[in-house]
C-alpha atoms as a PDB file:
ATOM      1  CA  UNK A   1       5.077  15.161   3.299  1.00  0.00           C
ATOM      2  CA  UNK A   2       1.713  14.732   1.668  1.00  0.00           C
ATOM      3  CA  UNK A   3       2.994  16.853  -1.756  1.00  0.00           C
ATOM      4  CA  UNK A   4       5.884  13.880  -1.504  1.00  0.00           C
ATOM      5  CA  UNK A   5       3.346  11.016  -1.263  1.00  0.00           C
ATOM      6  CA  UNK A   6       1.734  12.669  -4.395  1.00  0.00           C
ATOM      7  CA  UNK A   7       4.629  13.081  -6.568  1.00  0.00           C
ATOM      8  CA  UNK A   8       5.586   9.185  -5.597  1.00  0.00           C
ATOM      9  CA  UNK A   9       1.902   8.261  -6.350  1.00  0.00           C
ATOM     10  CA  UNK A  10       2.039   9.992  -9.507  1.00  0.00           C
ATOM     11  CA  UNK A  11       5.279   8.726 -10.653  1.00  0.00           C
ATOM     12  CA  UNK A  12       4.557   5.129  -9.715  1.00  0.00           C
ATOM     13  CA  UNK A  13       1.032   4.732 -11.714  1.00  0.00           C
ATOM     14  CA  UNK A  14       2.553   3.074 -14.783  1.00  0.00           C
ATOM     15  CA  UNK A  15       3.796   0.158 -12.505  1.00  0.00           C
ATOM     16  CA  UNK A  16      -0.145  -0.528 -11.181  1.00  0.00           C
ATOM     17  CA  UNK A  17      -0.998  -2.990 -13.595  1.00  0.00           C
ATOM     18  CA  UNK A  18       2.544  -4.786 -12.931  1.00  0.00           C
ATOM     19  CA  UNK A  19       1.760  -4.688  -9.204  1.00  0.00           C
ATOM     20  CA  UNK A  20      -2.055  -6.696  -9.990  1.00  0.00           C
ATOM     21  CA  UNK A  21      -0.488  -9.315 -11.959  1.00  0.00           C
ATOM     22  CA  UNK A  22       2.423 -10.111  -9.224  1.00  0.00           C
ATOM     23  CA  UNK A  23      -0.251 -10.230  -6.843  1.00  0.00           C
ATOM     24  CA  UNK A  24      -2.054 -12.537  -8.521  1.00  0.00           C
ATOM     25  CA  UNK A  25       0.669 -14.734  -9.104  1.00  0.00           C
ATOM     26  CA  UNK A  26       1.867 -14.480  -5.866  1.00  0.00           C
ATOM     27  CA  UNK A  27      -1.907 -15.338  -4.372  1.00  0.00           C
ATOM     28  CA  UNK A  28      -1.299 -18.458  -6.859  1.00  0.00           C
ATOM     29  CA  UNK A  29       1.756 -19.336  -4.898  1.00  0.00           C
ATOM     30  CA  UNK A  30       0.429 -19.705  -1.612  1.00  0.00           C
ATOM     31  CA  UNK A  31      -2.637 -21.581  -2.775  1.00  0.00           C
ATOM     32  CA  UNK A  32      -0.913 -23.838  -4.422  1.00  0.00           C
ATOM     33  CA  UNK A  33       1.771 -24.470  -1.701  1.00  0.00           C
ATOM     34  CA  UNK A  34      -0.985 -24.586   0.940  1.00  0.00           C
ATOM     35  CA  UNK A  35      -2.738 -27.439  -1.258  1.00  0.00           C
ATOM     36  CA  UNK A  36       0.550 -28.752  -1.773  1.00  0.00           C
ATOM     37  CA  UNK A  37       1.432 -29.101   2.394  1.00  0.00           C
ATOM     38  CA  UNK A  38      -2.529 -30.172   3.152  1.00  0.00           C
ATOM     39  CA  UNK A  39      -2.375 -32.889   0.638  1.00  0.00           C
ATOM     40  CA  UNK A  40       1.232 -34.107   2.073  1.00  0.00           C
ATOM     41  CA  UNK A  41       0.788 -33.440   5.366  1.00  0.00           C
ATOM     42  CA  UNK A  42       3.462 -31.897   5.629  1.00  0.00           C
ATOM     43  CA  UNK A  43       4.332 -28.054   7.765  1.00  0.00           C
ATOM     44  CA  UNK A  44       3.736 -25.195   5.031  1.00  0.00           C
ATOM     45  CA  UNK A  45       6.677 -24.281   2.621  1.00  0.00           C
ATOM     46  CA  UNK A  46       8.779 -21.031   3.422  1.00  0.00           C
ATOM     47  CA  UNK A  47       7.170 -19.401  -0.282  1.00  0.00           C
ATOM     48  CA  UNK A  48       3.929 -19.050   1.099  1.00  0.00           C
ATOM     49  CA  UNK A  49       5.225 -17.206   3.909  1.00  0.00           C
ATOM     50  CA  UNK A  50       7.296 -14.859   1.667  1.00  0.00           C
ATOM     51  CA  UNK A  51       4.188 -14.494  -0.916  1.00  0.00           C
ATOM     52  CA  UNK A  52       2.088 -13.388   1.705  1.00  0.00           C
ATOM     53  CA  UNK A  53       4.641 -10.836   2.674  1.00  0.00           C
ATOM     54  CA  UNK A  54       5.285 -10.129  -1.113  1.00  0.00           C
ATOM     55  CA  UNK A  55       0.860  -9.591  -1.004  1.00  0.00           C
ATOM     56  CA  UNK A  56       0.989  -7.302   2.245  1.00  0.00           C
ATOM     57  CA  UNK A  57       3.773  -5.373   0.232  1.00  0.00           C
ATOM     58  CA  UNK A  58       1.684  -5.197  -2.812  1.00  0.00           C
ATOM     59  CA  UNK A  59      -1.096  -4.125  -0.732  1.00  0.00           C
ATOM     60  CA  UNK A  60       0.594  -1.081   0.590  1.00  0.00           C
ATOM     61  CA  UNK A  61       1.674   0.055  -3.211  1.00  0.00           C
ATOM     62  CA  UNK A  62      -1.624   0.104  -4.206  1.00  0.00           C
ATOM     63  CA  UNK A  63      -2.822   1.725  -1.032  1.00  0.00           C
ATOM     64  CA  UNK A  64      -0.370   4.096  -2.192  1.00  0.00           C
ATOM     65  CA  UNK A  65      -1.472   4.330  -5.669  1.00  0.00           C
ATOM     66  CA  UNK A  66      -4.656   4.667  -5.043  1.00  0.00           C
ATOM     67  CA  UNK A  67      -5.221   7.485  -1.759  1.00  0.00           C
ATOM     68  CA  UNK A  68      -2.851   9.884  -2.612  1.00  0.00           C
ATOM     69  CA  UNK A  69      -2.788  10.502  -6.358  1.00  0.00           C
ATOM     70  CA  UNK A  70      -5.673  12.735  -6.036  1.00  0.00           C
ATOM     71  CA  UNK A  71      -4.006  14.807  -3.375  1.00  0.00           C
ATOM     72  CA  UNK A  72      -5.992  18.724  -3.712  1.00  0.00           C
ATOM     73  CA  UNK A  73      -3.300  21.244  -4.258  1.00  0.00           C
ATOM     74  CA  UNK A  74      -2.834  24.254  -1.906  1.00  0.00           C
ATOM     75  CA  UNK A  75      -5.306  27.193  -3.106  1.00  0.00           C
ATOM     76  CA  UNK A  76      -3.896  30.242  -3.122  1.00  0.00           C
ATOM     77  CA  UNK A  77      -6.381  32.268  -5.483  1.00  0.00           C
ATOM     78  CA  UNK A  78      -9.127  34.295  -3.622  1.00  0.00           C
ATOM     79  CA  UNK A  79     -12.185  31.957  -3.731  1.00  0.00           C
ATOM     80  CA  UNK A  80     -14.785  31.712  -1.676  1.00  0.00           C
ATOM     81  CA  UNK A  81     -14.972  30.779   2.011  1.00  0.00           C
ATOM     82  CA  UNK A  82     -16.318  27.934   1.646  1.00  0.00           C
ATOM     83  CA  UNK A  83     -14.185  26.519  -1.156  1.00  0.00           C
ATOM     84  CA  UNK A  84     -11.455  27.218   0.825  1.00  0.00           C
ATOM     85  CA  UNK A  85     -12.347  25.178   4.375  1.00  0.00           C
ATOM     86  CA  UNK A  86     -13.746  22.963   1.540  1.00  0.00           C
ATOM     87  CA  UNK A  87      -9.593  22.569   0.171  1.00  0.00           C
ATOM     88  CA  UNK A  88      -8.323  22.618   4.304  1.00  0.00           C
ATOM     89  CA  UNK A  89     -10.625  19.741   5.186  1.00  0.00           C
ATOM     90  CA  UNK A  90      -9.625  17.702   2.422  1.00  0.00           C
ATOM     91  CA  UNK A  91      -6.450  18.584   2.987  1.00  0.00           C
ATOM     92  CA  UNK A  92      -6.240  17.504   6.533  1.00  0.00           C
ATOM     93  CA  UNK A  93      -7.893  14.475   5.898  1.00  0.00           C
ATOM     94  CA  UNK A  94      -5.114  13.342   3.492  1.00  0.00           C
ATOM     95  CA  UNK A  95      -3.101  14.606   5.941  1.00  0.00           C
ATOM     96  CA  UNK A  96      -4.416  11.893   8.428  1.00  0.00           C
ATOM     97  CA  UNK A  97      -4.188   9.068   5.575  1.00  0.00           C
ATOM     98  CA  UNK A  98      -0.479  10.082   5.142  1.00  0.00           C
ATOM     99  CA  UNK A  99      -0.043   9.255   8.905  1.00  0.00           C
ATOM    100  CA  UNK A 100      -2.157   6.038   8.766  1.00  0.00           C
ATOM    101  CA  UNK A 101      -0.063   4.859   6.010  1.00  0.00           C
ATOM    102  CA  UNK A 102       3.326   5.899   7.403  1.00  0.00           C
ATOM    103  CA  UNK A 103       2.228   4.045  10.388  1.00  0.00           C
ATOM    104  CA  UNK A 104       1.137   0.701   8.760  1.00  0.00           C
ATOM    105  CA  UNK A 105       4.408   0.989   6.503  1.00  0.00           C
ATOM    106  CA  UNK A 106       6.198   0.862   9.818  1.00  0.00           C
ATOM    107  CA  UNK A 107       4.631  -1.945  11.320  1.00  0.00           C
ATOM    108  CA  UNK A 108       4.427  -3.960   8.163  1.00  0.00           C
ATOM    109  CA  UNK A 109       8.304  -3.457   8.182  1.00  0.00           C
ATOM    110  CA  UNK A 110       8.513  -4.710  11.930  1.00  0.00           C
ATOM    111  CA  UNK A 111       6.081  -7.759  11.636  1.00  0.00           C
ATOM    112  CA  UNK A 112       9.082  -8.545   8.645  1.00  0.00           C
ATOM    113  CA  UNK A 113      11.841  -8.013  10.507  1.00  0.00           C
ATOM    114  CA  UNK A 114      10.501 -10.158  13.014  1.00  0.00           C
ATOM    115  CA  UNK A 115       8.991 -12.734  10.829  1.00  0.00           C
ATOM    116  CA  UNK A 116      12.242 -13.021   8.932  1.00  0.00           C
ATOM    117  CA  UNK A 117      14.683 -12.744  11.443  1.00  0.00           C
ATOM    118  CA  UNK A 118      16.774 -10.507   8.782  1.00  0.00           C
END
């Protein structure tokens, strides 16, 4: 699982800098359709609601990106003792950042279903 999240990570990096400019333009979006609806009075637009998802989607990516491109490979040279609960600890703690972000994939992909009523 975590040698999967690092492959995907790895693959993915070129579309970073793509991911920063649709969230900006997508944080655009709901500012300007929350100024639009405030100055109005009228109930918020159905965009905002979909760039905020589109921003809690672009969030995870970079999450993504970000944790688990710099995943430590398994050691299996002879090195010291200490190098090597040095590589398990590290390992275990991406190992607990894979779950936390399997887990918050999941519920982000509830709270849409919900939200959307897909």
């Amino acid at each position: 699982m975590l040698e999967l999240l690092a492959k995907l990570a790895s693959k993915l990096q070129p579309f970073r800098q793509l991911s920063y400019l649709l969230a900006a333009i997508l944080v655009g979006l709901i500012f300007s359709q929350l100024q639009q609806s405030t100055s109005q009075q009228q109930p918020t637009s159905p965009y905002a609601l979909l760039s905020f998802f589109g921003c809690i989607w672009l969030l995870l990516f970079n999450i993504l990106l970000s944790v688990f491109v710099n995943v430590p490979s398994i050691n299996t040279a002879s090195t010291g003792i200490f190098s090597r609960i040095k590589n398990k600890v590290q390992r275990s703690l991406y190992h607990l950042f894979a779950l936390l972000f399997i887990g918050l994939t999941l519920v982000i992909v509830f709270l849409s279903w919900r939200i959307l009523r897909v």
